[in-house]
Protein backbone atom coordinates (compact mmCIF):
# COMPACT_ATOMS: atom_id res chain seq x y z
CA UNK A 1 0.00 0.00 0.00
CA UNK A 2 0.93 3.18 -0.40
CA UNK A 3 0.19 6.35 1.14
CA UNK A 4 -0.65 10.41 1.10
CA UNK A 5 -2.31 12.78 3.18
CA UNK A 6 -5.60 12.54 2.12
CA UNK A 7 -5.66 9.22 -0.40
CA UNK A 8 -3.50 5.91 -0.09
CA UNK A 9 -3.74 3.25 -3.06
CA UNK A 10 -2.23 -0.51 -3.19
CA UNK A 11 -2.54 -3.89 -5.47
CA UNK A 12 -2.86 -7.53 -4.10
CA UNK A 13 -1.55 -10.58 -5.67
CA UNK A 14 -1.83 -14.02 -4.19
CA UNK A 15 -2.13 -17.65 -5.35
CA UNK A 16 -3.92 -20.86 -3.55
CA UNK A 17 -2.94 -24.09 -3.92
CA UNK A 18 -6.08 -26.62 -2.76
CA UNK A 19 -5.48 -30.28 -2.99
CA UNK A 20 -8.75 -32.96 -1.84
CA UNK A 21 -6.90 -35.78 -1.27
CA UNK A 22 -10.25 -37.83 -0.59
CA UNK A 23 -11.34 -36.96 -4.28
CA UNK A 24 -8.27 -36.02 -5.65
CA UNK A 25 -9.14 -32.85 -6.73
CA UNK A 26 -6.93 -29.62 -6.86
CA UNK A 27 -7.66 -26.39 -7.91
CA UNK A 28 -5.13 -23.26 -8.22
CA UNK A 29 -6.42 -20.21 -7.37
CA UNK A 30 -4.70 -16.95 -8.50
CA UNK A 31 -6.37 -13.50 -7.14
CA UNK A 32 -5.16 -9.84 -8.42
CA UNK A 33 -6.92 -6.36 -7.31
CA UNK A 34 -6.12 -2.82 -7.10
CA UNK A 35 -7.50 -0.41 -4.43
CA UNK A 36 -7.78 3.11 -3.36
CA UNK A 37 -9.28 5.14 -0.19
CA UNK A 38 -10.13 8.72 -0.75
CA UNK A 39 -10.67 11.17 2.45
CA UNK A 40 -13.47 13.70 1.39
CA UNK A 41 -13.25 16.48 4.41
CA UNK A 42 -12.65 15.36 7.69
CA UNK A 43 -15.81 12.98 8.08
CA UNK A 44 -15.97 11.02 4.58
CA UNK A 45 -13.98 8.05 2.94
CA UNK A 46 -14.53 6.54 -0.35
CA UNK A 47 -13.13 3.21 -1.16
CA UNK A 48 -13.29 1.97 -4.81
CA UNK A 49 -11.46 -1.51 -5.14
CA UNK A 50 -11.71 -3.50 -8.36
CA UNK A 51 -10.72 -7.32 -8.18
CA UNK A 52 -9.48 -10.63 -10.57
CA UNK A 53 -9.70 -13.93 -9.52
CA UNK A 54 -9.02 -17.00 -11.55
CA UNK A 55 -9.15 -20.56 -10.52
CA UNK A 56 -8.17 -24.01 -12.55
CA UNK A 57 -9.74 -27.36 -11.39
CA UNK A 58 -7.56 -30.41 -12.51
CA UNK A 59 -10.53 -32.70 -12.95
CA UNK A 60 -11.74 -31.68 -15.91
CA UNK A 61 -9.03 -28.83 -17.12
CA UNK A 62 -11.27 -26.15 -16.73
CA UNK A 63 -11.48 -22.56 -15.39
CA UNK A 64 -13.80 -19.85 -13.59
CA UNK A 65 -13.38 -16.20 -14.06
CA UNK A 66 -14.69 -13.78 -11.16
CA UNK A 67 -14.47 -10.29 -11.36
CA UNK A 68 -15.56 -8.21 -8.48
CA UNK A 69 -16.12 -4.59 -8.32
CA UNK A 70 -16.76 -2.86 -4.98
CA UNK A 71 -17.21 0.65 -3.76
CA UNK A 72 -17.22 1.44 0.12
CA UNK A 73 -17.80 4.46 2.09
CA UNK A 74 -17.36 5.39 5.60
CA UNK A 75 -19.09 8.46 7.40
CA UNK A 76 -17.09 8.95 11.15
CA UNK A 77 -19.27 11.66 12.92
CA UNK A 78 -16.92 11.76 15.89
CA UNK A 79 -18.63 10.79 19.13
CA UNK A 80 -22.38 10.40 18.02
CA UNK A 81 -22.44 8.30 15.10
CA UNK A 82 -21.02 6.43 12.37
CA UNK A 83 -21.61 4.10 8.98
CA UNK A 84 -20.63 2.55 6.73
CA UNK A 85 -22.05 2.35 3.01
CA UNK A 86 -20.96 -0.57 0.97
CA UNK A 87 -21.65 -2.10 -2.56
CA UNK A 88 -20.05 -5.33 -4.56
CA UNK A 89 -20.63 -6.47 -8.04
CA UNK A 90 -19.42 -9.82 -8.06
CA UNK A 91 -19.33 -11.70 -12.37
CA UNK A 92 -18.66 -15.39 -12.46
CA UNK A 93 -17.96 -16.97 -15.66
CA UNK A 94 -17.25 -20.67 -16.06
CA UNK A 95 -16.84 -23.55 -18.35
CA UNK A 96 -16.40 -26.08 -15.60
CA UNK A 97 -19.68 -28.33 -14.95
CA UNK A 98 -18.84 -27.53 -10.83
CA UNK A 99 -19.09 -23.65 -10.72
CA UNK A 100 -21.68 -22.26 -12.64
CA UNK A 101 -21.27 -18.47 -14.08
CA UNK A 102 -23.14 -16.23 -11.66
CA UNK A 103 -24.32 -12.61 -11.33
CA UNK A 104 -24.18 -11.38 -7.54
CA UNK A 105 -24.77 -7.61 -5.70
CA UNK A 106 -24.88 -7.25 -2.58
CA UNK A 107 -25.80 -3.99 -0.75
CA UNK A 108 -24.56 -3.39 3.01
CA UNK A 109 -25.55 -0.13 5.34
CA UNK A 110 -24.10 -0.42 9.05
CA UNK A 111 -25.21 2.82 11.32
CA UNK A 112 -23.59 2.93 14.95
CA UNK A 113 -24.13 5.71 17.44
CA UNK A 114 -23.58 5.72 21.39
């Protein structure tokens, strides 16, 4: 990650080796992603983050695709409130008979206050 005084930006890579030694299955998971976290004023964040993750199953030699695209947003109202705003746009696309290609959004709202 890396940072400034009112914005900070960083990238992820990572790779997952699963083995099912039952079923002799593996699959290799490789994930990739870039992030960012913008400070609007002294009470706002905005957190855009995009996302690429690909895995390869052994059994049958084939592959899914996800791409997820998020964007986050925190509201810190010193000591009487504060929430969170998030949203994710998840794409799956497969052409393995296990996971099938997908659509998901999900939409989170957190409020806390003393």
């Amino acid at each position: 990650n890396f940072s400034y005084n009112t914005w900070s930006w960083g990238w992820l890579y990572g790779e997952s080796d699963q083995t099912d030694h039952i079923n002799v299955l593996e699959q290799l998971t490789y994930n990739r992603g870039i992030n960012a976290n913008f400070r609007i004023g002294e009470h706002v964040s905005v957190m855009p983050a995009v996302q690429q993750q690909t895995t390869r199953f052994s059994f049958d030699g084939s592959e899914s695709d996800t791409q997820i695209v998020s964007l986050s947003s925190q509201f810190l109202m010193q000591d009487s409130w504060n929430g969170s705003l998030m949203f994710n746009q998840a794409l799956t696309e497969s052409n393995s008979t296990l996971p099938k290609d997908s659509n998901t959004s999900t939409v989170a709202l957190k409020f806390t206050w003393k």
